[in-house]
PDB file of N, CA and C in Angstrom:
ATOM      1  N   UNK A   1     178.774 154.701 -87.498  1.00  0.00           N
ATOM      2  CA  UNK A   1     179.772 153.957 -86.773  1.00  0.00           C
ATOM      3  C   UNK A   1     179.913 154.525 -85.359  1.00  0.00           C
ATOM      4  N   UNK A   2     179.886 153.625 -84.388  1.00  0.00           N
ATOM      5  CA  UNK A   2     180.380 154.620 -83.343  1.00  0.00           C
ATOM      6  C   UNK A   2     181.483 153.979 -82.465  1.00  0.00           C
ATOM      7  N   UNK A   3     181.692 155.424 -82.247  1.00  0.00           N
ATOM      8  CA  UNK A   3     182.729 155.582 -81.426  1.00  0.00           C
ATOM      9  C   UNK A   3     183.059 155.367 -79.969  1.00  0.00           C
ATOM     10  N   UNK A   4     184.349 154.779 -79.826  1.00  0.00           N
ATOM     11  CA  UNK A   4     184.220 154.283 -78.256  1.00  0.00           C
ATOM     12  C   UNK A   4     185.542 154.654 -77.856  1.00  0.00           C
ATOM     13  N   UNK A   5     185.491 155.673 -76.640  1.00  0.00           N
ATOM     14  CA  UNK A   5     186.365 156.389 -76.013  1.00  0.00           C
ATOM     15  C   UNK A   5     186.806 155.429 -74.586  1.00  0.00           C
ATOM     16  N   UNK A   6     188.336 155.793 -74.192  1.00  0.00           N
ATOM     17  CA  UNK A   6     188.540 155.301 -73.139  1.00  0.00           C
ATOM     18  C   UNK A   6     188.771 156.454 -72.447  1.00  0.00           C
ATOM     19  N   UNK A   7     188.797 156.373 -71.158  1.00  0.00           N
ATOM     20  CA  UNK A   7     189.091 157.032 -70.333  1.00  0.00           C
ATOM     21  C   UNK A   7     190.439 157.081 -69.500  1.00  0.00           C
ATOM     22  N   UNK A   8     190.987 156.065 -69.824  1.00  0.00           N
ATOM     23  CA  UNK A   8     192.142 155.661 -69.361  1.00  0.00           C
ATOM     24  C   UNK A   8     193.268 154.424 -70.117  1.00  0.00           C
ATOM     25  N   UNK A   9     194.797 154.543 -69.484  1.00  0.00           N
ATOM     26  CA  UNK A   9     195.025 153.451 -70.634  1.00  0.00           C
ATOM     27  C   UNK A   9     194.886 152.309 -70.029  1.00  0.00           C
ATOM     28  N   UNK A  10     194.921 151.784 -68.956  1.00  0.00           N
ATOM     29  CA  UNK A  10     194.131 150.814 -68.079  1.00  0.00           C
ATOM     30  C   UNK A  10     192.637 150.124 -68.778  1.00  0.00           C
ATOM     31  N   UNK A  11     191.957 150.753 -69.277  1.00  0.00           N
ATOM     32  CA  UNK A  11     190.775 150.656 -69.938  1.00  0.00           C
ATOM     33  C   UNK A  11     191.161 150.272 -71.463  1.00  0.00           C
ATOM     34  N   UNK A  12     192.105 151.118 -71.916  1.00  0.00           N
ATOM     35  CA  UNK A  12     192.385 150.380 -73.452  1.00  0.00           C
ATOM     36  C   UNK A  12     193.128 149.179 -73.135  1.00  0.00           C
ATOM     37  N   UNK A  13     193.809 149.183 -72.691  1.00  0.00           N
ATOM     38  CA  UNK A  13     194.959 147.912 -72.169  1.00  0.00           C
ATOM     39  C   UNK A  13     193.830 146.808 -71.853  1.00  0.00           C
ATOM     40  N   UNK A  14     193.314 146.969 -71.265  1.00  0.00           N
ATOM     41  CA  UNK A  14     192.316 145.835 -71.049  1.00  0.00           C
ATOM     42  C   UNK A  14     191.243 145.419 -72.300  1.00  0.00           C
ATOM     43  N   UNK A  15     190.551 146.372 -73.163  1.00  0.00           N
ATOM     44  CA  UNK A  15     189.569 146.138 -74.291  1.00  0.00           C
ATOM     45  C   UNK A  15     190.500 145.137 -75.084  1.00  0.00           C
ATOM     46  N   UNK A  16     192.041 145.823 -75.347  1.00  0.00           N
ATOM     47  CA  UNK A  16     193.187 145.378 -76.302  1.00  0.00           C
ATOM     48  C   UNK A  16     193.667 143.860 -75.810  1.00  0.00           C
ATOM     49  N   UNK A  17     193.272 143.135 -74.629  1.00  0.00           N
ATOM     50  CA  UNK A  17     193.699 142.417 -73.924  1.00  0.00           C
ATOM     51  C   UNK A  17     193.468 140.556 -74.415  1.00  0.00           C
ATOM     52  N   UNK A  18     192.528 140.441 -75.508  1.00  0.00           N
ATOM     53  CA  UNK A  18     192.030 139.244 -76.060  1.00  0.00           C
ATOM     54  C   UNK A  18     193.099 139.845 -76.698  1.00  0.00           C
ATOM     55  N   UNK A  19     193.675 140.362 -77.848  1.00  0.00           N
ATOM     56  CA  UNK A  19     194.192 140.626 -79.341  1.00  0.00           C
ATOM     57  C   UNK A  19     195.999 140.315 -78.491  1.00  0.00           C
ATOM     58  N   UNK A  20     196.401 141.543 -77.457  1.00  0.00           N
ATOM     59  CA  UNK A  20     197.755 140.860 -76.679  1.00  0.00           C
ATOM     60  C   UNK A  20     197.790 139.453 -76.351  1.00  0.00           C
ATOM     61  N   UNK A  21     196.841 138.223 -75.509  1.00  0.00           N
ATOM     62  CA  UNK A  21     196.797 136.836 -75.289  1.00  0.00           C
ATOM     63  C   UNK A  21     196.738 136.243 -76.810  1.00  0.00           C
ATOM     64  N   UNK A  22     196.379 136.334 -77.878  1.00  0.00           N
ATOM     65  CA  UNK A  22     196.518 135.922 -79.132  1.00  0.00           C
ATOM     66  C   UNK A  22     198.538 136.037 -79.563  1.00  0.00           C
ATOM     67  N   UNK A  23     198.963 137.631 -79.192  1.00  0.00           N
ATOM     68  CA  UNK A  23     200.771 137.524 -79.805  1.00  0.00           C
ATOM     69  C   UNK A  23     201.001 137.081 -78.687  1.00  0.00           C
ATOM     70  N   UNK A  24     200.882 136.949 -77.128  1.00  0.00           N
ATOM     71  CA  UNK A  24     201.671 136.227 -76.353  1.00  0.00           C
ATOM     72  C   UNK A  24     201.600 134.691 -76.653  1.00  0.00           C
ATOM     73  N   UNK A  25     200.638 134.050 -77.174  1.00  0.00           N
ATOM     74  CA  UNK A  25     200.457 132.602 -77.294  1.00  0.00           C
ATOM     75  C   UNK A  25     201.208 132.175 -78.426  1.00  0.00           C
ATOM     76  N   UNK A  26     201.691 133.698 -79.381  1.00  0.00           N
ATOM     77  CA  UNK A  26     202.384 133.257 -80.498  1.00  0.00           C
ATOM     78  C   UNK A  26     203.571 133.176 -80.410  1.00  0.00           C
ATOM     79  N   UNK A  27     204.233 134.358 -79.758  1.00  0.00           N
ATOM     80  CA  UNK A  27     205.343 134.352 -79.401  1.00  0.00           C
ATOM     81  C   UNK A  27     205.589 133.158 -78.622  1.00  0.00           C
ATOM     82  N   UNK A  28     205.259 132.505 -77.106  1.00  0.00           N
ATOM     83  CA  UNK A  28     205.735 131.378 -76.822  1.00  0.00           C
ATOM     84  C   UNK A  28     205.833 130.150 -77.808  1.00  0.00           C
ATOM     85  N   UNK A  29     205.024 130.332 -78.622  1.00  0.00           N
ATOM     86  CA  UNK A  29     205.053 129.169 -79.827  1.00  0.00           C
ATOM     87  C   UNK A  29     206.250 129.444 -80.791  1.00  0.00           C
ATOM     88  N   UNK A  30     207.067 130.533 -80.589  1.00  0.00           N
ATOM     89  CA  UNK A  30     207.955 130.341 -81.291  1.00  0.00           C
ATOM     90  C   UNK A  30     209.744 130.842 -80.183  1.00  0.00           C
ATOM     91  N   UNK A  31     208.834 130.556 -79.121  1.00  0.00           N
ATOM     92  CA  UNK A  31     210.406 130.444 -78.191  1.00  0.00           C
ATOM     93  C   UNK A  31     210.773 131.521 -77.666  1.00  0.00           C
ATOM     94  N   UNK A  32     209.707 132.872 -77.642  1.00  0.00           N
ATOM     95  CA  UNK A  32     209.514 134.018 -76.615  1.00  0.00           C
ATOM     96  C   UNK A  32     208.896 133.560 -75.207  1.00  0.00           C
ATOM     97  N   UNK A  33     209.276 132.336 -74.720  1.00  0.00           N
ATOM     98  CA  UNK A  33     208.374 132.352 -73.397  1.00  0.00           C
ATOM     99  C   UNK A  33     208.599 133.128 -72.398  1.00  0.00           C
ATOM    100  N   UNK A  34     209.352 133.535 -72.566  1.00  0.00           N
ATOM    101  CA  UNK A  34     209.814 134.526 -71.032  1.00  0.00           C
ATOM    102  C   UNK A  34     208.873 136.164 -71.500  1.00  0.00           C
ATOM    103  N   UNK A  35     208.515 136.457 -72.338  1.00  0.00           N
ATOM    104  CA  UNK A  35     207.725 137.681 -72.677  1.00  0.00           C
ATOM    105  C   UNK A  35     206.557 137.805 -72.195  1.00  0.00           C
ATOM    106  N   UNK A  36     206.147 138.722 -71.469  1.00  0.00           N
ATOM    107  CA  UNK A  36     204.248 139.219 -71.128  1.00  0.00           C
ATOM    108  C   UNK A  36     203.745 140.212 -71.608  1.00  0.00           C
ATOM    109  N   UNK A  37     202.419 139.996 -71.659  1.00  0.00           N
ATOM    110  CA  UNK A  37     201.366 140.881 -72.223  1.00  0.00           C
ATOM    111  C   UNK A  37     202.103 142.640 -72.243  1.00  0.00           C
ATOM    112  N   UNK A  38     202.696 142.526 -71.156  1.00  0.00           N
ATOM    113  CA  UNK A  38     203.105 144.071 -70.860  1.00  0.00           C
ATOM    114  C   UNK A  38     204.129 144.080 -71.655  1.00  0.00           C
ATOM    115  N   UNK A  39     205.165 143.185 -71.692  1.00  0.00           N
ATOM    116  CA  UNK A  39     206.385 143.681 -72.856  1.00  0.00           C
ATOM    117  C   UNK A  39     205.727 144.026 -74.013  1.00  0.00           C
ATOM    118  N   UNK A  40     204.918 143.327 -74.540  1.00  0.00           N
ATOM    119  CA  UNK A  40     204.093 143.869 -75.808  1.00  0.00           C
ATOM    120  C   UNK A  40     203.441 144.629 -75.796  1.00  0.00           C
ATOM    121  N   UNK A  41     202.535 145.094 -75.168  1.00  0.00           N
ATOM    122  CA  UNK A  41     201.923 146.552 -74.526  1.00  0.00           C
ATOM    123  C   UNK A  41     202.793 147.402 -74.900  1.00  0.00           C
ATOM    124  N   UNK A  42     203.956 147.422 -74.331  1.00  0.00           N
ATOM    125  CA  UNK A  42     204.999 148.686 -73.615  1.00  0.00           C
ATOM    126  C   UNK A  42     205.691 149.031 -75.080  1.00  0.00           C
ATOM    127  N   UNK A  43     206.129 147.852 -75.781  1.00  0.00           N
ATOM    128  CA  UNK A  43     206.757 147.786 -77.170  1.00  0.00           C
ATOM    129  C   UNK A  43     205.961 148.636 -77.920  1.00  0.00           C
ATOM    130  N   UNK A  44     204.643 148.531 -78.259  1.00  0.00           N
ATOM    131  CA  UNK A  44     203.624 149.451 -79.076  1.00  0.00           C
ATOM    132  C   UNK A  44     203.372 150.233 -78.447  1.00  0.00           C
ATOM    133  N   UNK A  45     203.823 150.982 -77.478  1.00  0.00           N
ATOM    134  CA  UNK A  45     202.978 152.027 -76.884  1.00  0.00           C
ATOM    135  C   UNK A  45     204.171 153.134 -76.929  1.00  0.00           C
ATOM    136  N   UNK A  46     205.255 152.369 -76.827  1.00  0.00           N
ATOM    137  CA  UNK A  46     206.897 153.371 -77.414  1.00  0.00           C
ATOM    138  C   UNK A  46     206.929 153.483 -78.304  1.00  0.00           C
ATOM    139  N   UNK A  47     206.665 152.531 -79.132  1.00  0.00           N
ATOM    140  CA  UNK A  47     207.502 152.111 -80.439  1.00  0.00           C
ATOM    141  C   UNK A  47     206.478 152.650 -81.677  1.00  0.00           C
ATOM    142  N   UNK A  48     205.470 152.270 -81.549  1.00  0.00           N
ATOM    143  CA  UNK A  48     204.601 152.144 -82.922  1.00  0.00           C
ATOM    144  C   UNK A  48     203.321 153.186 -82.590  1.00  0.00           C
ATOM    145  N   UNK A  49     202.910 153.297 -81.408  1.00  0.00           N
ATOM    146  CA  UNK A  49     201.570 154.135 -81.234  1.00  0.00           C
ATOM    147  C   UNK A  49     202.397 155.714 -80.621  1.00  0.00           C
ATOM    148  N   UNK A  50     203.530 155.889 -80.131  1.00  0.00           N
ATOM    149  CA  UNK A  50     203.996 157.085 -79.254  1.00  0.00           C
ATOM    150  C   UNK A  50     203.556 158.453 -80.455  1.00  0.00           C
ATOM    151  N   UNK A  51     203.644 158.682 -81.195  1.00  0.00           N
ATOM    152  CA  UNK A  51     203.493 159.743 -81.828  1.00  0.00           C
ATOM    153  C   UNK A  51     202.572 159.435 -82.579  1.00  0.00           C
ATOM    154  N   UNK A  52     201.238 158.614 -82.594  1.00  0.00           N
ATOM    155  CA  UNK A  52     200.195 158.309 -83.077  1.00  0.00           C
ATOM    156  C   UNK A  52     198.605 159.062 -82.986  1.00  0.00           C
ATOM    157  N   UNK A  53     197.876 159.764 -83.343  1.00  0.00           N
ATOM    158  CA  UNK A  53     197.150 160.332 -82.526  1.00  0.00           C
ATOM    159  C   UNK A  53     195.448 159.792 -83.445  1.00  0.00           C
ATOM    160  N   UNK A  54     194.569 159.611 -82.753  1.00  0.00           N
ATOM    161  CA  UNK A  54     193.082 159.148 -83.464  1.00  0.00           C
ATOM    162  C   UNK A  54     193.264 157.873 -83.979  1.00  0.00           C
ATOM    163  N   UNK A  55     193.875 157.005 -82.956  1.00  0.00           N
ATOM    164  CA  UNK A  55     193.866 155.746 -83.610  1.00  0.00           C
ATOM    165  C   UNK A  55     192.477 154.689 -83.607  1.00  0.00           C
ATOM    166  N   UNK A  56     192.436 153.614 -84.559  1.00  0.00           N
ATOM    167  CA  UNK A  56     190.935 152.863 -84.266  1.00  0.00           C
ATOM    168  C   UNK A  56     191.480 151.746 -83.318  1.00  0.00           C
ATOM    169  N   UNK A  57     190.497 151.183 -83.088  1.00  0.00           N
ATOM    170  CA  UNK A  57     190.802 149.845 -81.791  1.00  0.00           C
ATOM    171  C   UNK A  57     191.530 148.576 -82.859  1.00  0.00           C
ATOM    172  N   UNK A  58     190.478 148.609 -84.477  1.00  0.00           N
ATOM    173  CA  UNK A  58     190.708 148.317 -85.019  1.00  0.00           C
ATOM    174  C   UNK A  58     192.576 147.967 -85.690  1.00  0.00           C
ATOM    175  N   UNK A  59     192.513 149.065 -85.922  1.00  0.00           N
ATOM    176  CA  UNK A  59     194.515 149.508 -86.072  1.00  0.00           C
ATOM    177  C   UNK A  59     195.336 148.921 -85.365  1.00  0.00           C
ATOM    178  N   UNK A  60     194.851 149.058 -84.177  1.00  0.00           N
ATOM    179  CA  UNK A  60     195.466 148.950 -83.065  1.00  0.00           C
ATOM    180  C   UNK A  60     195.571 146.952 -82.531  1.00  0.00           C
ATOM    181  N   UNK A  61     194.900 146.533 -83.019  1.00  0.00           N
ATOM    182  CA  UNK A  61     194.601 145.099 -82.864  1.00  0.00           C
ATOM    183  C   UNK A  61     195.429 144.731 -83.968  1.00  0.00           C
ATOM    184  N   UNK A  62     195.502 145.322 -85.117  1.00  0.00           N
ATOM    185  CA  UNK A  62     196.318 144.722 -86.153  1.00  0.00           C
ATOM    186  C   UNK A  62     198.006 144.989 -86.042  1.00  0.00           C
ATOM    187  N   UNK A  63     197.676 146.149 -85.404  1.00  0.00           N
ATOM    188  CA  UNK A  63     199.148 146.291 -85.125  1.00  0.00           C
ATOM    189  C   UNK A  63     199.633 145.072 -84.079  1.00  0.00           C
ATOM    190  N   UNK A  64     198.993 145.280 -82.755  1.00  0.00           N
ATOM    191  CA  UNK A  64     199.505 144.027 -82.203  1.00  0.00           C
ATOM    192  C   UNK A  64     199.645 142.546 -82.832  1.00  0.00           C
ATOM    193  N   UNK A  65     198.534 142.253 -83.606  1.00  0.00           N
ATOM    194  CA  UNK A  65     198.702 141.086 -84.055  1.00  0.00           C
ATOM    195  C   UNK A  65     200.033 140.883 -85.245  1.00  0.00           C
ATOM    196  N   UNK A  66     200.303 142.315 -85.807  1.00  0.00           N
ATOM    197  CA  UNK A  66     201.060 142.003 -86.779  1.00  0.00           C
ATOM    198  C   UNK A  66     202.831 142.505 -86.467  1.00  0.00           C
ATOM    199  N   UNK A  67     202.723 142.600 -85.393  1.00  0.00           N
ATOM    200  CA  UNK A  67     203.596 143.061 -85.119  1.00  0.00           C
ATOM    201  C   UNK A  67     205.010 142.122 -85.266  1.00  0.00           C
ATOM    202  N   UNK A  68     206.261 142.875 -85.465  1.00  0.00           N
ATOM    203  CA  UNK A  68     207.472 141.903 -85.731  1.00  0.00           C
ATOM    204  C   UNK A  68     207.960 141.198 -84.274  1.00  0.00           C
ATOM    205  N   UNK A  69     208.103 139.925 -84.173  1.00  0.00           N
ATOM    206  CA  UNK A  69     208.057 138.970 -82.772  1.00  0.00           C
ATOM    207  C   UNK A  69     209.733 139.605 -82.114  1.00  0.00           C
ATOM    208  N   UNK A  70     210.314 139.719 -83.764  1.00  0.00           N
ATOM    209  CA  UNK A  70     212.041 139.808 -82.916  1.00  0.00           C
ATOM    210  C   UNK A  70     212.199 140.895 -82.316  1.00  0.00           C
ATOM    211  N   UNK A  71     211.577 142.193 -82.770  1.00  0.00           N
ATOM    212  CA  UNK A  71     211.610 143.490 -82.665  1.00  0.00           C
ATOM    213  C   UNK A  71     210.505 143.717 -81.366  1.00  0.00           C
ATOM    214  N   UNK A  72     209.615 142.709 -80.915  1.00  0.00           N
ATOM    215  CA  UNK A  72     209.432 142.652 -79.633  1.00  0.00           C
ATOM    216  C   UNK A  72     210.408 142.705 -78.495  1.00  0.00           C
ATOM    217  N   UNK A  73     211.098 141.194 -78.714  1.00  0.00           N
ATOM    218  CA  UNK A  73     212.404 140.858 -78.041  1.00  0.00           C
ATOM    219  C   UNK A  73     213.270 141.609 -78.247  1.00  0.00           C
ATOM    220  N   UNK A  74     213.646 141.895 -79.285  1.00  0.00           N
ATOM    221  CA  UNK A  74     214.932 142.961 -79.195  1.00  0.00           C
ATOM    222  C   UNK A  74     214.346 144.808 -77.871  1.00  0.00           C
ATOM    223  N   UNK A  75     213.106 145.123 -77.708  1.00  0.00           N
ATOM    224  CA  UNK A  75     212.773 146.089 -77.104  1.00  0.00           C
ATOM    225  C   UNK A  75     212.919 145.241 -75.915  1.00  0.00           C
ATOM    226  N   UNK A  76     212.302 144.530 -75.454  1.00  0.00           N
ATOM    227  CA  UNK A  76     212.373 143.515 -73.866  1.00  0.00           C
ATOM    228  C   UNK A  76     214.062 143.273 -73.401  1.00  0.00           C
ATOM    229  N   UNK A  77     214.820 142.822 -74.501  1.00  0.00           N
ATOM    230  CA  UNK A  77     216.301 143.336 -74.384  1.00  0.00           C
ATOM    231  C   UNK A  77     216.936 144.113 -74.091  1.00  0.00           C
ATOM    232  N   UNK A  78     216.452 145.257 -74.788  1.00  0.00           N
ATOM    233  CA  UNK A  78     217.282 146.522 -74.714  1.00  0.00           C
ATOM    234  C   UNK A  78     216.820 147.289 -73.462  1.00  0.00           C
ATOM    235  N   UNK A  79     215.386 147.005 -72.543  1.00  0.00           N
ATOM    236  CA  UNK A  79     214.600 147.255 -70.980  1.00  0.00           C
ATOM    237  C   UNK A  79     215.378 146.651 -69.944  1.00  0.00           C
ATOM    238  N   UNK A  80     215.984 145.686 -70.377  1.00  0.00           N
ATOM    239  CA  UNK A  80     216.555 144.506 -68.995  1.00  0.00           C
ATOM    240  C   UNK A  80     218.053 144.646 -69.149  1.00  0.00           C
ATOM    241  N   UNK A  81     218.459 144.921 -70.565  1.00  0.00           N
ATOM    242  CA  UNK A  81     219.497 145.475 -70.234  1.00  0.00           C
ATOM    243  C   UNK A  81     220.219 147.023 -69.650  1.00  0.00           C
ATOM    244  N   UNK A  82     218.865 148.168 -69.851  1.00  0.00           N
ATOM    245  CA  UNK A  82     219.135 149.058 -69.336  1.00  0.00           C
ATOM    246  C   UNK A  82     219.016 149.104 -67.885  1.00  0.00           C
ATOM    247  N   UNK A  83     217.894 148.410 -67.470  1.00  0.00           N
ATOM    248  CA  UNK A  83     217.931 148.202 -66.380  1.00  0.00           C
ATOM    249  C   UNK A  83     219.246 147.457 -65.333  1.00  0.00           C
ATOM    250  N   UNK A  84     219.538 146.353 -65.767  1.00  0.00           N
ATOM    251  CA  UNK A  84     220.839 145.937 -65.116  1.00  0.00           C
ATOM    252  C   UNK A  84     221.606 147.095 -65.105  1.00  0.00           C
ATOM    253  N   UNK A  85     222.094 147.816 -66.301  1.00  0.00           N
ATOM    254  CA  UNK A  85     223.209 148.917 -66.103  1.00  0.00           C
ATOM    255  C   UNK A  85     222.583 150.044 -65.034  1.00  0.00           C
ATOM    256  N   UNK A  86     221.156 149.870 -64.960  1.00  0.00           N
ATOM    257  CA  UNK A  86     221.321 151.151 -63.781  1.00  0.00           C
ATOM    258  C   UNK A  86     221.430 150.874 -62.160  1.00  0.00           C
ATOM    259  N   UNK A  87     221.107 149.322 -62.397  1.00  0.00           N
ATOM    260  CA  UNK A  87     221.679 148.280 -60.928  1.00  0.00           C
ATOM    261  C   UNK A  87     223.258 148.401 -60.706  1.00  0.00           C
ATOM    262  N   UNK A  88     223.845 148.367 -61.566  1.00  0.00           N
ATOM    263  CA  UNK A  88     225.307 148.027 -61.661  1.00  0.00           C
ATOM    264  C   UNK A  88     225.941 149.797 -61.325  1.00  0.00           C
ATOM    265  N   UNK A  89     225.112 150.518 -61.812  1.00  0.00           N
ATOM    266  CA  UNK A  89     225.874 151.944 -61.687  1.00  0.00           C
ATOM    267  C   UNK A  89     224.683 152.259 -60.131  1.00  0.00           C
ATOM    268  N   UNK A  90     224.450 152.287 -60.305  1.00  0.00           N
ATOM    269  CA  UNK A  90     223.534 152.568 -58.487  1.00  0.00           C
ATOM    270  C   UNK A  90     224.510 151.549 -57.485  1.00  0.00           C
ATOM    271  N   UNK A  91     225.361 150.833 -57.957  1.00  0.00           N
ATOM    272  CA  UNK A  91     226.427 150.660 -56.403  1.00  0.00           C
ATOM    273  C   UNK A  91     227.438 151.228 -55.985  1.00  0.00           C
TER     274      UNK A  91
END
């Protein structure tokens, strides 16, 4: 079997990038349209891969694909809302 290293996460983000356009097309199909590739990126890369180590590309495609849609949105939520509060306290 071999093995295929990235060098960067720019480079995985991109290999991973057919398997993300597959949950973004799903999610708008079920009324996430305002979500991008990167909210889902960012969601698995906190959430599900952060303390992950030797993962396959494989895994990693299933995770995105299988991932929970609300528990997307609820992370894209809880980003925009931290963010406003640090707009609102920065005046």
């Amino acid at each position: 079997m071999m093995e295929i290293e990235f060098n960067s996460l720019e480079e995985l983000y991109n290999r991973l990038r057919p398997a993300l356009n597959v949950k973004l097309s799903e999610l708008k199909a079920n009324g996430y349209g305002y979500l991008k590739l990167e909210d889902i990126w960012n969601y698995l890369k906190e959430n599900k891969w952060k303390s992950s180590h030797d993962l396959m590309l494989s895994d990693m495609v299933s995770d995105i694909l299988n991932s929970d849609n609300a528990l997307i949105d609820d992370y894209f939520k809880e980003k925009i809302n931290e963010k406003n509060r640090k707009l609102y306290l920065d005046d």
